[in-house]
Protein backbone atom coordinates (compact mmCIF):
# COMPACT_ATOMS: atom_id res chain seq x y z
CA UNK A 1 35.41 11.84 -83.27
CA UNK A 2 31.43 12.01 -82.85
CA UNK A 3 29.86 13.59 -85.99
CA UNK A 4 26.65 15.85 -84.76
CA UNK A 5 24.77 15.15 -87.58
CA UNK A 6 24.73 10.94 -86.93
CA UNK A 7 24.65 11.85 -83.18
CA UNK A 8 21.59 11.12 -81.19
CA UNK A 9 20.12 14.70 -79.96
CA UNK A 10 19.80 13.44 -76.64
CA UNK A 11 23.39 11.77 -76.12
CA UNK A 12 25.07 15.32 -77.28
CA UNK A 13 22.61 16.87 -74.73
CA UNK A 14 23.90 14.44 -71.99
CA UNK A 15 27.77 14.96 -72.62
CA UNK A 16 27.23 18.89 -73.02
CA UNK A 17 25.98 18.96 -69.13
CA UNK A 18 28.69 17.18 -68.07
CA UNK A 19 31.45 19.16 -69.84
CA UNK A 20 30.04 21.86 -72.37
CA UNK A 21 30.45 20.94 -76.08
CA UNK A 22 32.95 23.61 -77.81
CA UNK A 23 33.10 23.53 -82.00
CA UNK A 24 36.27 22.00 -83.38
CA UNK A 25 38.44 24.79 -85.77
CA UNK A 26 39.51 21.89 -87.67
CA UNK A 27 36.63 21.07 -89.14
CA UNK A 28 32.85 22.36 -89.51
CA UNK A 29 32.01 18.82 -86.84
CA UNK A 30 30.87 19.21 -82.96
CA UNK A 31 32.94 17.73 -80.90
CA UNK A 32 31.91 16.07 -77.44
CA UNK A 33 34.64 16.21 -74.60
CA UNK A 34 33.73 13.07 -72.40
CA UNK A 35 37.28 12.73 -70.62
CA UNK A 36 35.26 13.12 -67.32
CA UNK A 37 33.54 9.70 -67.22
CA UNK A 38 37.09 8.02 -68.41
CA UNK A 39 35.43 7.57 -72.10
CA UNK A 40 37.49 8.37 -75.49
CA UNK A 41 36.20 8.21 -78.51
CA UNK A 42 39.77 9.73 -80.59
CA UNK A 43 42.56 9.75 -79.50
CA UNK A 44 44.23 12.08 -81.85
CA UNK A 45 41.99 15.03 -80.71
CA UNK A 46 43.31 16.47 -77.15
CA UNK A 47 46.77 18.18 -77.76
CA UNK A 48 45.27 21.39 -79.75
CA UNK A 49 43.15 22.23 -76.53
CA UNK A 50 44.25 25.41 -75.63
CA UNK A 51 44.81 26.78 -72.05
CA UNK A 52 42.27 29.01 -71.78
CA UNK A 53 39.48 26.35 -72.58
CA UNK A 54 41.30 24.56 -69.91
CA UNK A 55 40.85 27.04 -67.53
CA UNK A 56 37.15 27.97 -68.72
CA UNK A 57 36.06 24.24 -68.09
CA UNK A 58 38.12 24.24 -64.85
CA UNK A 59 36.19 27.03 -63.49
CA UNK A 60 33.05 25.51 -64.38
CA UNK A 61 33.67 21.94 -62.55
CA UNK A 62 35.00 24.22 -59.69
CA UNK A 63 32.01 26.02 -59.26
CA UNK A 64 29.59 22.79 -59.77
CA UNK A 65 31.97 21.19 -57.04
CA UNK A 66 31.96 18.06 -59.43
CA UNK A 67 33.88 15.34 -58.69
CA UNK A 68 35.65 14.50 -61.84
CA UNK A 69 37.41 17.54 -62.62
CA UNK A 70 40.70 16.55 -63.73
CA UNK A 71 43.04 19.06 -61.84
CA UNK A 72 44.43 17.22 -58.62
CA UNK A 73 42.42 18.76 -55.74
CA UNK A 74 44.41 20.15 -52.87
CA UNK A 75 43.82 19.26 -49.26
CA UNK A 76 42.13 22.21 -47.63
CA UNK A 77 44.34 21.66 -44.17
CA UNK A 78 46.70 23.66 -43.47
CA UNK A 79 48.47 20.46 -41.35
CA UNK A 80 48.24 18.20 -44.15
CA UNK A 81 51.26 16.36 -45.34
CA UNK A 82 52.42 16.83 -41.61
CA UNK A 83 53.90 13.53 -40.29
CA UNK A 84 54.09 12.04 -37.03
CA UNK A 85 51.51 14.68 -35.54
CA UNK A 86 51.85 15.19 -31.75
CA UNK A 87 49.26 13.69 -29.88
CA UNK A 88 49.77 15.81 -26.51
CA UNK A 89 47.21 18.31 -26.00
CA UNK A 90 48.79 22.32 -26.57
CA UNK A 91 47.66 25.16 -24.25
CA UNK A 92 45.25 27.41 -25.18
CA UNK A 93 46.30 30.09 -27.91
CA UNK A 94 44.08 32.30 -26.28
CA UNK A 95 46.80 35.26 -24.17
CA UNK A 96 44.55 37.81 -24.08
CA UNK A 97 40.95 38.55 -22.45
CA UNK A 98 38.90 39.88 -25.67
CA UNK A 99 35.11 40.26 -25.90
CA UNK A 100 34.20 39.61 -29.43
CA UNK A 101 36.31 36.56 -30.20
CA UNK A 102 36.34 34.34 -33.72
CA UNK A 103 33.36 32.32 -33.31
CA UNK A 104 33.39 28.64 -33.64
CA UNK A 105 32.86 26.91 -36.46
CA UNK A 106 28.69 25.41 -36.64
CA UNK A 107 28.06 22.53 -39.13
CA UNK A 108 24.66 22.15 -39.97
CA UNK A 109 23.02 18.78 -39.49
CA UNK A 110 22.82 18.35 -43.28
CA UNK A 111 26.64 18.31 -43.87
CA UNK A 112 27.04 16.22 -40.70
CA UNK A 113 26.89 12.65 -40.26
CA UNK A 114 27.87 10.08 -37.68
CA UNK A 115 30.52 7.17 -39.13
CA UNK A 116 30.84 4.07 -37.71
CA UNK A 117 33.86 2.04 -37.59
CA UNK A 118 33.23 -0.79 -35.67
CA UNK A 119 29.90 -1.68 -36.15
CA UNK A 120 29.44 -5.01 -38.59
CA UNK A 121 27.95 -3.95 -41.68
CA UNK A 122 27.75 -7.88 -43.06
CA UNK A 123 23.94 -8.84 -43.87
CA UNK A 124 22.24 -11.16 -41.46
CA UNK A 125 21.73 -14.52 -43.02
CA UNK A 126 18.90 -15.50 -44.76
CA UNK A 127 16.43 -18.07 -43.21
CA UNK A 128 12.19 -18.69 -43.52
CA UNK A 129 12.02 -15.97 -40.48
CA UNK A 130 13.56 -13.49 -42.73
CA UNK A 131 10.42 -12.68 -44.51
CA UNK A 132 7.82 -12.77 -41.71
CA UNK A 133 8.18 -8.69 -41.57
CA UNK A 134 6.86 -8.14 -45.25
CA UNK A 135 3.16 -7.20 -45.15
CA UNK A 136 0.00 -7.99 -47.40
CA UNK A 137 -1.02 -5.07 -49.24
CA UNK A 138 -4.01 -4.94 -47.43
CA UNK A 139 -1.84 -4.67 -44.01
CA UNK A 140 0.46 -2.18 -45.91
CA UNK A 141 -2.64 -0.04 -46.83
CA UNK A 142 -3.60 0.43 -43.48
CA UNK A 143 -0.63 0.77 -41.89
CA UNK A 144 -0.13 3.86 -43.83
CA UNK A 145 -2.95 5.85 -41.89
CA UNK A 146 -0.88 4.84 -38.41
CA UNK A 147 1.46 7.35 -37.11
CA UNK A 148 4.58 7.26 -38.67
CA UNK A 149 7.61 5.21 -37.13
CA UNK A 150 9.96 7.60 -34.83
CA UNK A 151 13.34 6.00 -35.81
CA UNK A 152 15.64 5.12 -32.72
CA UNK A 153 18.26 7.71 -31.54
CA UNK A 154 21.87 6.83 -32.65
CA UNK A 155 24.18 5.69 -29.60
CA UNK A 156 27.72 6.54 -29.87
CA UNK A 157 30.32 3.94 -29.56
CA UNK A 158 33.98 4.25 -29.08
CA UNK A 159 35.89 4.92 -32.74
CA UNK A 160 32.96 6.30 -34.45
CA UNK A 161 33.88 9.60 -36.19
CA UNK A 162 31.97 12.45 -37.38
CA UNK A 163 33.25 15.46 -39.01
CA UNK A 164 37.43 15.68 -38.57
CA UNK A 165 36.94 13.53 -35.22
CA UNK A 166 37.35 10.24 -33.61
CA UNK A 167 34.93 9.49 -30.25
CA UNK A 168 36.81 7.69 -27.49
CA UNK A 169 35.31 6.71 -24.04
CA UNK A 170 33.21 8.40 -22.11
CA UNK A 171 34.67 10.93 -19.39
CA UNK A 172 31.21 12.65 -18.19
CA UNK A 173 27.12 12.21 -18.13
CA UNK A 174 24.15 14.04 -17.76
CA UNK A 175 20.21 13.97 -18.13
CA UNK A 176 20.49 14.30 -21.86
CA UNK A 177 24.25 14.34 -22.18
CA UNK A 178 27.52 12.29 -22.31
CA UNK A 179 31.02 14.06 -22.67
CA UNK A 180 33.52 11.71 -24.46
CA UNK A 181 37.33 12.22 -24.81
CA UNK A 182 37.97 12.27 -28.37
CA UNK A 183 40.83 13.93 -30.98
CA UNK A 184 41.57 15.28 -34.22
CA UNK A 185 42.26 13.22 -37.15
CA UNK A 186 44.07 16.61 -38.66
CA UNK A 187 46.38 17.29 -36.11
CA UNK A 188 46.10 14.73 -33.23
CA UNK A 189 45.27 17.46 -30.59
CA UNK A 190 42.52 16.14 -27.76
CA UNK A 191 39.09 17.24 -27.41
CA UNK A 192 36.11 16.85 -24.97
CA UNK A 193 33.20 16.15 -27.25
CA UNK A 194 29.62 17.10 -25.11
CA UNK A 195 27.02 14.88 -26.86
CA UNK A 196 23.37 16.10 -26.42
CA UNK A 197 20.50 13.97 -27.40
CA UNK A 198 18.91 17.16 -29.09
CA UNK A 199 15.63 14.88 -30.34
CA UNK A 200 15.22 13.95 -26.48
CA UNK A 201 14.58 17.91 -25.73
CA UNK A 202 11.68 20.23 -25.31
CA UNK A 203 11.45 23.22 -27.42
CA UNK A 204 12.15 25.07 -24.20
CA UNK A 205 15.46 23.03 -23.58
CA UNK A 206 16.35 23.45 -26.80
CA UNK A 207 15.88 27.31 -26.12
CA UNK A 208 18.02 27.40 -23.37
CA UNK A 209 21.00 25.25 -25.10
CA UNK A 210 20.95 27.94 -27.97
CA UNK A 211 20.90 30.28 -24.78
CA UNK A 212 23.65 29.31 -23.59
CA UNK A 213 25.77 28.27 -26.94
CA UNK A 214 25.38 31.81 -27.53
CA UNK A 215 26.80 33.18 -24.16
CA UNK A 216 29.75 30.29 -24.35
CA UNK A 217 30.86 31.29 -27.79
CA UNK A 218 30.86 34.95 -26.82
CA UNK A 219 33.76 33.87 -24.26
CA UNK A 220 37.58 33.91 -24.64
CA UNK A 221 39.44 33.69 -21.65
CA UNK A 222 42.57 31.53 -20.94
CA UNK A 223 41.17 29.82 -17.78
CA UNK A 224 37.01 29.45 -19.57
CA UNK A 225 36.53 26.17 -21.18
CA UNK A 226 36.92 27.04 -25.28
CA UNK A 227 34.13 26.01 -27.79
CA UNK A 228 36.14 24.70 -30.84
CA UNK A 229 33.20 23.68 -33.37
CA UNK A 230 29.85 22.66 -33.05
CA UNK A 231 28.46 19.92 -34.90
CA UNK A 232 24.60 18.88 -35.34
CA UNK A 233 22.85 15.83 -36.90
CA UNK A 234 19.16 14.88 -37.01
CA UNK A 235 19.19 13.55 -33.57
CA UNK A 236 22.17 15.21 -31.71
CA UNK A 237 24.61 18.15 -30.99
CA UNK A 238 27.93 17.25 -30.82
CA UNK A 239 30.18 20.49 -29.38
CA UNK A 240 33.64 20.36 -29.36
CA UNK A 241 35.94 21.89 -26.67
CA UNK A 242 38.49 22.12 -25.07
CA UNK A 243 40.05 18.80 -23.06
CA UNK A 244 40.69 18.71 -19.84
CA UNK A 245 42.71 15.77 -18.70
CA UNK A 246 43.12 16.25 -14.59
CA UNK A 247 39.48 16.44 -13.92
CA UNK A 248 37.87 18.59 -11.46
CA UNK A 249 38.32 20.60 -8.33
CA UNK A 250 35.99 18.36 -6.49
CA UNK A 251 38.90 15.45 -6.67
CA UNK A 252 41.66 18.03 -6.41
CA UNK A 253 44.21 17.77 -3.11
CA UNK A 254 46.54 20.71 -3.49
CA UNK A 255 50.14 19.77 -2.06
CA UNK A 256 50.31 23.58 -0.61
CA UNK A 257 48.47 26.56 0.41
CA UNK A 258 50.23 28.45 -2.12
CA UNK A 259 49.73 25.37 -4.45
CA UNK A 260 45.47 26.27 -3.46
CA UNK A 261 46.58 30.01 -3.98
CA UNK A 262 47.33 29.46 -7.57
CA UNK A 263 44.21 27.85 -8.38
CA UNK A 264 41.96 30.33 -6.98
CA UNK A 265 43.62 32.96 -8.53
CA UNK A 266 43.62 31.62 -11.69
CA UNK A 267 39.64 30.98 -10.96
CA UNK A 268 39.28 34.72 -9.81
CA UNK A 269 40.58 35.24 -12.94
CA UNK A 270 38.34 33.78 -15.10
CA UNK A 271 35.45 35.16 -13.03
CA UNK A 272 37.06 38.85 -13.30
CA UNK A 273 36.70 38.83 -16.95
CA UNK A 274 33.14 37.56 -16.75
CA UNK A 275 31.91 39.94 -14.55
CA UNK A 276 33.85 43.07 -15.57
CA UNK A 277 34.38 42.58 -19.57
CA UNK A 278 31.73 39.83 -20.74
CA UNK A 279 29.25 41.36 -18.21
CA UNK A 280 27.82 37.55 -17.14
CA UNK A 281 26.81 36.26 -14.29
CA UNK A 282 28.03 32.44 -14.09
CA UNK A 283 25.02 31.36 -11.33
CA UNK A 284 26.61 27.91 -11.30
CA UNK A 285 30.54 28.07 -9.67
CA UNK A 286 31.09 24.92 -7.63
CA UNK A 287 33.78 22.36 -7.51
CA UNK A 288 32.32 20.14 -10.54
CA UNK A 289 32.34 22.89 -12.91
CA UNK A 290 36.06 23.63 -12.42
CA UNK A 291 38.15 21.48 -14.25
CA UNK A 292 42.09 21.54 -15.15
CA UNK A 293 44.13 20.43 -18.12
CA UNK A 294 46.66 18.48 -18.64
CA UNK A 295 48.94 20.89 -17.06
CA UNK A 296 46.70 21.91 -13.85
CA UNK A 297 45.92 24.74 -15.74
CA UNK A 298 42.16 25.89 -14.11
CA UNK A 299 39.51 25.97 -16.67
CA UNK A 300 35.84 27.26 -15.97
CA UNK A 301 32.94 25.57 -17.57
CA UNK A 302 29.32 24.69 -17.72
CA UNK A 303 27.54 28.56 -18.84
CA UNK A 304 23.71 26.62 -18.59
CA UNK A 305 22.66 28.60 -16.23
CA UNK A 306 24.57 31.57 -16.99
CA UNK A 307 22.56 35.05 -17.55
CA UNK A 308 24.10 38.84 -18.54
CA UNK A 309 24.06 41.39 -16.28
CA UNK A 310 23.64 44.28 -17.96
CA UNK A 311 20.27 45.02 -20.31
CA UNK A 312 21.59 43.67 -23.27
CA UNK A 313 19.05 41.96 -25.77
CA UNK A 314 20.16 38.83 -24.26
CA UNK A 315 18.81 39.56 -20.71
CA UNK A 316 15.52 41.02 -22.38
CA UNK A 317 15.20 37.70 -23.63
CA UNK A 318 15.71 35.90 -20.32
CA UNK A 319 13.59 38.35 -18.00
CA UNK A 320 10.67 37.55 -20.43
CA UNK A 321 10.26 33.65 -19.95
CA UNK A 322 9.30 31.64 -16.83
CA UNK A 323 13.24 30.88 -15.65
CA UNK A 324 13.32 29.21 -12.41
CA UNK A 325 16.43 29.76 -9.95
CA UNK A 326 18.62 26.31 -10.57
CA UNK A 327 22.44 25.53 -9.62
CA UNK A 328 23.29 23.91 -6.10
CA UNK A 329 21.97 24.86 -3.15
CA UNK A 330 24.66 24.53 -1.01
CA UNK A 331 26.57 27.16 -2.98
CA UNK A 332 23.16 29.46 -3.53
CA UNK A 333 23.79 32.51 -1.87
CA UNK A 334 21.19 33.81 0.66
CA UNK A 335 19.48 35.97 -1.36
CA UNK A 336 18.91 33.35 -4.33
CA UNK A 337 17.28 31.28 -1.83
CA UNK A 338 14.40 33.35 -0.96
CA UNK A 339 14.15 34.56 -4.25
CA UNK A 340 12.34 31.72 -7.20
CA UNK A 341 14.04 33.68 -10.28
CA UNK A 342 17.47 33.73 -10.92
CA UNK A 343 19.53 36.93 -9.67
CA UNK A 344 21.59 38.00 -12.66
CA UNK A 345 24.13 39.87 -10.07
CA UNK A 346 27.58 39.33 -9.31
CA UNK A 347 27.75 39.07 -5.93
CA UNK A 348 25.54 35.98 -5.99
CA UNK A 349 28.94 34.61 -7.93
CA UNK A 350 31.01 35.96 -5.25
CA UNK A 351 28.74 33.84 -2.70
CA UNK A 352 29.42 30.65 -4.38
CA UNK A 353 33.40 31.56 -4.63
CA UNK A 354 33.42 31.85 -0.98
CA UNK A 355 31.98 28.80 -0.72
CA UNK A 356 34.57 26.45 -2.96
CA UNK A 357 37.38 28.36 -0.98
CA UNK A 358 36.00 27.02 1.90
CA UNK A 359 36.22 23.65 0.44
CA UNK A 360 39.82 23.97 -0.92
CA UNK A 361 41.27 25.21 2.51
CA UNK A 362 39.17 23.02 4.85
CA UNK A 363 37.77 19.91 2.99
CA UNK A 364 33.96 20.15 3.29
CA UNK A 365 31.67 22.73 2.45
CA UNK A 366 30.45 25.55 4.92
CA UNK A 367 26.83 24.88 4.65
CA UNK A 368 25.58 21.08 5.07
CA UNK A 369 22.61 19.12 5.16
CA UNK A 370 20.77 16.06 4.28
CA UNK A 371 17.27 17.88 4.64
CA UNK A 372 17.11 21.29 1.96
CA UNK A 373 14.92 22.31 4.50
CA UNK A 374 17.34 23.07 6.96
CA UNK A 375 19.93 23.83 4.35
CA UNK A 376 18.24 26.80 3.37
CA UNK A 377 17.89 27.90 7.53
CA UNK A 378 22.13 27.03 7.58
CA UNK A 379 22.50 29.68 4.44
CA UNK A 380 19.92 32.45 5.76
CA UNK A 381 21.10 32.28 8.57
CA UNK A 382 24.95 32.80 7.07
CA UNK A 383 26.56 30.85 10.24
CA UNK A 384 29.67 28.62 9.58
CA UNK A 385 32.60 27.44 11.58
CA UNK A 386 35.86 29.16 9.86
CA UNK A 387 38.43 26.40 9.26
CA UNK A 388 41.77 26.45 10.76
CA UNK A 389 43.81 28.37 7.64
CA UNK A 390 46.01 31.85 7.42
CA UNK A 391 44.21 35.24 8.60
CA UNK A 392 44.76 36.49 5.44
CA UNK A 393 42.60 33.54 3.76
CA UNK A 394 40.03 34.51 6.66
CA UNK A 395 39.73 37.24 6.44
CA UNK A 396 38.87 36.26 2.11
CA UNK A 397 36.26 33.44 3.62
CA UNK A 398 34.15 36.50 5.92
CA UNK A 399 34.02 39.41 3.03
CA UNK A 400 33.09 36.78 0.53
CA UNK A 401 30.39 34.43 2.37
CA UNK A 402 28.76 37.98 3.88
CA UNK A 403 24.42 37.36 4.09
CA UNK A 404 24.72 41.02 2.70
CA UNK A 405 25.37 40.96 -0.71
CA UNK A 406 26.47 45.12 -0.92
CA UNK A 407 29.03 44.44 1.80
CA UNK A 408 30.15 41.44 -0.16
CA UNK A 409 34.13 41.54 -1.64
CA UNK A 410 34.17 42.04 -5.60
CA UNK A 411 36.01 40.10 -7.74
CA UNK A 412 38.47 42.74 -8.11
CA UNK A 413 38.71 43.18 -4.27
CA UNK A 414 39.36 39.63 -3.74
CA UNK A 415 42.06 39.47 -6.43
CA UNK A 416 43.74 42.72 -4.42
CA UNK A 417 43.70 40.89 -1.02
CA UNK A 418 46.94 40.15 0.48
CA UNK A 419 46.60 35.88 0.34
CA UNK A 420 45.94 36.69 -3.66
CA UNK A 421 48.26 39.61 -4.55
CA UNK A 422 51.49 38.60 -2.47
């Protein structure tokens, strides 16, 4: 036992932040508690502690999150102490269409970092050579008027981990962008992992990811690619979603026409509850942005270009800046063409499902052309050879790819047609 009259003032003031010092009954003496850093200075003085300074100190290391608290911490999955996870990817949870769904968990870029695993962390040797970077002071002095050194932007590798996940290969690119399969080290499930190179972006690219992170998140739909969490660190965004193992429409040969039926109804689907209960406007449905899980289940993604329809805050937002009418032109519908802003309508969507139906049934897209020049004529001028499939599906391909978007099918007129409802 520490008396606190031969005690420095400044050691007692140490050991009191790290666990408060409380007066001993048996005696007039101060006594220090230093059990934290492993340190005991008597051993005879622990067992009259009583259990509500126990649980006063306990609250205190709780609530300075400090590492050395005493009481066994438990883990805060609800998996853990699982074994032998399943590593096969589980449908989505999601049964019903609802508009304001739990939204995903963000992680700020200063709680997230990048962990390498198979990188070598050993030193280089030492030789002569290693000290031809170190600078006179004269050098160092002037170097520190020179514009600071932009440090180089962190490339993923297969095994590195950040937050509760493990990066595998790569699966996808893009300008700024690289999708890699990954999973969870909590319960095994896969994930698709979107990496974007967020220090590579303007500020009005990084306006439009926030854009459309906000519309995405919004979204809960069976058949709509699910945001899980998103993760940021000082140079990228990492967002984590849902996997989908079969790839994409545009490498999809269905077996049957009812085989096609089922994925375009599913599709429909996803589109219905975006038009009618999410009130969005995808402005980007092609083949490539269709993707299906593990167990051809159909799975809508990509919202970049995606806009609201009705005058919601959102749209206010978007009709105020300088947007320019994107997506691909040979699913544009005639009256995005002509027009240089993009047409936050739903029949512009319908369009553009007229068109991958036309690919599903017959192979190759309606509208085709080397030259965008004479692309553009092809879709004004709304002329296409109809495949060789079922009247009923015919009849679908004329209502849908109609130049006049008020005589255009809705979605809920397409998923009433015969080919759909039967």
């Amino acid at each position: 036992m520490l008396n606190n009259k031969s005690t420095d003032d400044r050691f007692n003031s140490y050991f009191q932040f790290i666990r408060p010092a409380r007066p001993d009954h048996r005696s007039s003496s101060l006594t220090v508690d230093t059990d934290p850093l492993g340190i005991t200075y008597d051993n005879q003085h622990h067992a009259g502690s009583s259990k509500h300074d126990e649980s006063y100190y306990s609250d205190i290391f709780r609530q300075l999150n400090y590492p050395h608290d005493k009481h066994r911490r438990h883990p805060s999955s609800p998996t853990a102490g699982v074994s032998n996870p399943s590593l096969s990817p589980s449908p989505s949870s999601s049964t019903s269409s609802t508009l304001h769904p739990a939204s995903p968990v963000r992680v700020p870029r200063n709680k997230c970092h990048l962990t390498r695993r198979r990188s070598s962390l050993v030193s280089p040797p030492l030789s002569a050579q290693s000290w031809d970077h170190v600078k006179s002071p004269a050098a160092s002095f002037l170097a520190s008027f020179a514009s600071p050194v932009v440090p180089p932007v962190l490339e993923e590798e297969d095994g590195d981990e950040i937050d509760e996940y493990v990066l595998e290969h790569i699966i996808g690119y893009g300008g700024f962008s690289t999708v890699r399969r990954g999973y969870s080290v909590v319960d095994g499930h896969k994930v698709a992992i979107k990496i974007i190179k967020t220090s590579m972006l303007s500020e009005r690219e990084l306006a439009n990811l926030e854009r459309e992170l906000a519309i995405w998140k919004s979204l809960d739909h069976p058949h709509i690619v699910q945001v899980e969490k998103i993760l940021e660190t000082d140079h990228a965004m990492y967002i984590v979603c849902t996997y989908c193992g079969n790839g994409s429409l545009l490498y999809y040969r269905a077996p049957s026409l009812d085989a096609t039926a089922h994925v375009f109804r599913q599709l429909c689907q996803a589109v219905a509850y975006l038009h009618t209960y999410a009130r969005v406007c995808h402005k980007d449905i092609k083949l490539e942005n269709v993707l299906l899980d593990e167990n051809n289940q159909v799975k809508l993604c990509d919202f970049g270009l995606a806009v609201y329809e009705a005058p919601t805050q959102h749209a206010q937002i978007e009709a105020d800046d300088d947007d320019v009418a994107g997506g691909s032109l040979a699913y544009a519908s005639p009256e995005q063409v002509v027009s240089p802003r993009p047409i936050p309508s739903p029949s512009s969507d319908m369009w553009s499902l007229g068109v991958l139906l036309y690919a599903l049934v017959s192979g190759q897209l309606p509208f085709r052309d080397v030259y965008d020049v004479r692309l553009q004529q092809q879709i004004l001028k709304g002329d296409f050879v109809m495949p060789d499939c079922p009247s009923e599906v015919q009849v679908l391909l004329r209502h849908l790819l109609c130049k006049n978007p008020a005589e255009r099918y809705t979605i809920q007129q397409v998923l009433q047609s015969p080919w759909l409802s039967s």
